[in-house]
C-alpha atoms as a PDB file:
ATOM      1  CA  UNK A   1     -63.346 -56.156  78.944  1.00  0.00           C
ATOM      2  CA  UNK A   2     -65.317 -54.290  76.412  1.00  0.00           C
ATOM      3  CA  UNK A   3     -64.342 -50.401  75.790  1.00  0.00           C
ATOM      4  CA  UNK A   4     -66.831 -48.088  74.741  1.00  0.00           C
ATOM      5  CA  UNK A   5     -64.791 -45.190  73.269  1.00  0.00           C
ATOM      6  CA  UNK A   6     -66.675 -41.736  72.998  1.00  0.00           C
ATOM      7  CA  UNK A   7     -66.950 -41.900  68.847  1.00  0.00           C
ATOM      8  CA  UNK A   8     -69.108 -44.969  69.890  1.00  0.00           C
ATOM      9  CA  UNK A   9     -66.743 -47.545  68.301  1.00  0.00           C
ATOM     10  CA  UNK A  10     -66.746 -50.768  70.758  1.00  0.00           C
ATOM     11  CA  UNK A  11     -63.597 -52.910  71.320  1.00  0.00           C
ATOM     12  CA  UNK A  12     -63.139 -56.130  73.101  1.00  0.00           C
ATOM     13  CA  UNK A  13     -59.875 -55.332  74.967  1.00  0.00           C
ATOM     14  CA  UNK A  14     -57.058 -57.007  77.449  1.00  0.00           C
ATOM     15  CA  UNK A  15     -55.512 -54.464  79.848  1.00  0.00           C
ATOM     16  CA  UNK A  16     -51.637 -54.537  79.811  1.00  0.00           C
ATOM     17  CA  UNK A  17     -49.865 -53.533  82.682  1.00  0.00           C
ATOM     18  CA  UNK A  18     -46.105 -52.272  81.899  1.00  0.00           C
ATOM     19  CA  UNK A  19     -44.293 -50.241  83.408  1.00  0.00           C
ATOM     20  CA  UNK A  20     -42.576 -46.584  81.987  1.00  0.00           C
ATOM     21  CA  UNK A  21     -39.132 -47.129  81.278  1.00  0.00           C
ATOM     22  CA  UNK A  22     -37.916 -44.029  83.153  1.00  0.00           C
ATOM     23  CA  UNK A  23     -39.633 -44.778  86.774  1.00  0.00           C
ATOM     24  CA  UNK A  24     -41.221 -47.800  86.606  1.00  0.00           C
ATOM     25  CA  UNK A  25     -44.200 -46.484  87.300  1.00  0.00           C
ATOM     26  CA  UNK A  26     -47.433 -48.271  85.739  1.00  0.00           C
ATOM     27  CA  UNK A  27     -48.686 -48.002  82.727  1.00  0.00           C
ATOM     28  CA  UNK A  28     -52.247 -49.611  81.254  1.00  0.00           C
ATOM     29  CA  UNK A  29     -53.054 -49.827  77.986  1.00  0.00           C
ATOM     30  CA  UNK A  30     -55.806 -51.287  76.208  1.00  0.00           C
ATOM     31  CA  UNK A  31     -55.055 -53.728  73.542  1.00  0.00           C
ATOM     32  CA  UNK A  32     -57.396 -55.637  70.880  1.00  0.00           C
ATOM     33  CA  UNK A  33     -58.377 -58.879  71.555  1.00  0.00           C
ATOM     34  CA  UNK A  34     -59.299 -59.498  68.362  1.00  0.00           C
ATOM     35  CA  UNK A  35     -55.592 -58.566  66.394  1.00  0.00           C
ATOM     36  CA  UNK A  36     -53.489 -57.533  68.814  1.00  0.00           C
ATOM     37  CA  UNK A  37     -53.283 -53.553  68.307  1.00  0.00           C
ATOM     38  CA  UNK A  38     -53.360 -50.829  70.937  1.00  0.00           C
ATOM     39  CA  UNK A  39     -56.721 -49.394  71.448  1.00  0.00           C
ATOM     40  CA  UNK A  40     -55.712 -46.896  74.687  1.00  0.00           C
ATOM     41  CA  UNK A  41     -53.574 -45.587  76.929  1.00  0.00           C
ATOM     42  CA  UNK A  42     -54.964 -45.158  80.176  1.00  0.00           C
ATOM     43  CA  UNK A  43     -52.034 -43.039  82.252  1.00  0.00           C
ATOM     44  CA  UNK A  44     -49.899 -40.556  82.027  1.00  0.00           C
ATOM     45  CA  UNK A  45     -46.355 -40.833  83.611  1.00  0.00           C
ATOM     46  CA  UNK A  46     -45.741 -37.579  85.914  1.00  0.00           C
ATOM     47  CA  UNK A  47     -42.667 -37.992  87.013  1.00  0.00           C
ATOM     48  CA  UNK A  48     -43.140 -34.652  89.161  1.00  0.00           C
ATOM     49  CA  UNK A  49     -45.333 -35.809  91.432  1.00  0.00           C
ATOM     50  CA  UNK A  50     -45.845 -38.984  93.819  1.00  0.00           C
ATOM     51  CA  UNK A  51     -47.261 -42.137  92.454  1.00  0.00           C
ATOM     52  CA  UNK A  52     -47.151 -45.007  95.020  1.00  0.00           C
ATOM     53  CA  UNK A  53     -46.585 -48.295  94.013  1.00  0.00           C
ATOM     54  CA  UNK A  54     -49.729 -50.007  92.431  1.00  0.00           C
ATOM     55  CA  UNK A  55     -51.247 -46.694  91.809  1.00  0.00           C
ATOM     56  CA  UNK A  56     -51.309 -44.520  88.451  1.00  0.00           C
ATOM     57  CA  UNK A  57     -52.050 -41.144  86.977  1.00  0.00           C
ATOM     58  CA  UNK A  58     -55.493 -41.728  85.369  1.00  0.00           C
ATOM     59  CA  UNK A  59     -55.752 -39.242  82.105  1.00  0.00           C
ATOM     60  CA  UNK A  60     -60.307 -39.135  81.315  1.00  0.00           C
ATOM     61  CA  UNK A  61     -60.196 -36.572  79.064  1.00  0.00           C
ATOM     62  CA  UNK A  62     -60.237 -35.883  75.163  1.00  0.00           C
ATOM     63  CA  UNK A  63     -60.246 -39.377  73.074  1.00  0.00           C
ATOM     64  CA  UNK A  64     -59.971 -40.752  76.726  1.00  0.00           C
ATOM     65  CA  UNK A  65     -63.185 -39.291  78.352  1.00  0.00           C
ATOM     66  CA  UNK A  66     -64.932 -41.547  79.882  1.00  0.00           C
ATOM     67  CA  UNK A  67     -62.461 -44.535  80.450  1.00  0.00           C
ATOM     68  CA  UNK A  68     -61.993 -44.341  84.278  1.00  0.00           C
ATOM     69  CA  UNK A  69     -65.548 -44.818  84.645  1.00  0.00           C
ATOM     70  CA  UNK A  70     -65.381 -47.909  82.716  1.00  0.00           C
ATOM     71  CA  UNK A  71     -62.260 -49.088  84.284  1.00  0.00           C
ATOM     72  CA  UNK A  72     -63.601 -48.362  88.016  1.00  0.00           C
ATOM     73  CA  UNK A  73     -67.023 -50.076  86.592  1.00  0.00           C
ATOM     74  CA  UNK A  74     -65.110 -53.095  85.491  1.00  0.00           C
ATOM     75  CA  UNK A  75     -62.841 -53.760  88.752  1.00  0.00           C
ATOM     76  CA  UNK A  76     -59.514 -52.724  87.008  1.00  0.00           C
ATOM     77  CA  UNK A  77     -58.943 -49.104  88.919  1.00  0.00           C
ATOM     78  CA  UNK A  78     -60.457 -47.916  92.405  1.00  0.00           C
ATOM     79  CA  UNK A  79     -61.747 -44.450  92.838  1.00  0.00           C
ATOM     80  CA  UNK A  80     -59.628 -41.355  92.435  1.00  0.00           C
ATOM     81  CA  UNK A  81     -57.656 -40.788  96.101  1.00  0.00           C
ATOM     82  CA  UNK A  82     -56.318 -37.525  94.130  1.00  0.00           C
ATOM     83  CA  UNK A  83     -56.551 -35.229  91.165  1.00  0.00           C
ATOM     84  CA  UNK A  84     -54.132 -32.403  90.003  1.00  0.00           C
ATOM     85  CA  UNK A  85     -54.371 -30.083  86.990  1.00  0.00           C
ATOM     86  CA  UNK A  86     -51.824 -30.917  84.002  1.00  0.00           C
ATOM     87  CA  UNK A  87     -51.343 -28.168  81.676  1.00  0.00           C
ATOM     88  CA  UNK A  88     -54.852 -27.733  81.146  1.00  0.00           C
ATOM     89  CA  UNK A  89     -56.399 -31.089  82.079  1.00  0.00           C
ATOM     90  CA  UNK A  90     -57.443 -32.636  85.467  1.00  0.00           C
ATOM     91  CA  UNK A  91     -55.660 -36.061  85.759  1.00  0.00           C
ATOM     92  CA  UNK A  92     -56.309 -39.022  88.952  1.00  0.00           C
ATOM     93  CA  UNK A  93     -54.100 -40.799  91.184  1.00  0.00           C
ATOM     94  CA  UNK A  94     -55.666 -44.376  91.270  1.00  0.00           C
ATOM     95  CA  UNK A  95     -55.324 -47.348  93.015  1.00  0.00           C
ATOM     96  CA  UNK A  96     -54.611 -50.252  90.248  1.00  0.00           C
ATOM     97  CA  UNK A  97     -56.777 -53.211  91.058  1.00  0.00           C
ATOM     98  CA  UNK A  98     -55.322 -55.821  88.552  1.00  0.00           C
END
């Protein structure tokens, strides 16, 4: 997959799926194809509210604004079912596709 991040920068990427330690919950991250480092996190683990199995909280804002969009685009996420305000930040319950 390639990620466009919003400084512009490209990346040719794998997406990881783990899971958080704490809840197994999952977790995607983008990771270089080209060396191996981490590019992204996609989620955020919020242990406070539901998360059904093969879904995850979708952060899209600050260095990752724009990311679900590319991650619905390339078949890796569905469409937000749900959105709640963290802190100051709207994140997205997702259905993980991969």
């Amino acid at each position: 997959m390639i990620l466009k991040l919003i400084s512009g920068k490209v990346f040719n990427v794998f997406i990881k799926i783990t899971a958080y330690k704490n809840n197994d919950r999952t977790a995607l991250t983008a990771v270089s194809l080209e060396d191996g480092s981490p590019v992204a996190t996609f989620t955020k683990n919020m242990n406070e509210w539901p998360c059904p199995s093969n879904h995850a909280w979708i952060k899209d804002y600050a260095e990752n604004e724009g990311f679900m969009t590319q991650l619905i685009n390339g078949g890796v996420i569905a469409a937000p079912i749900e959105e709640r305000i963290s802190g100051y930040v709207k994140v997205f319950l997702c259905p993980v596709l991969i």
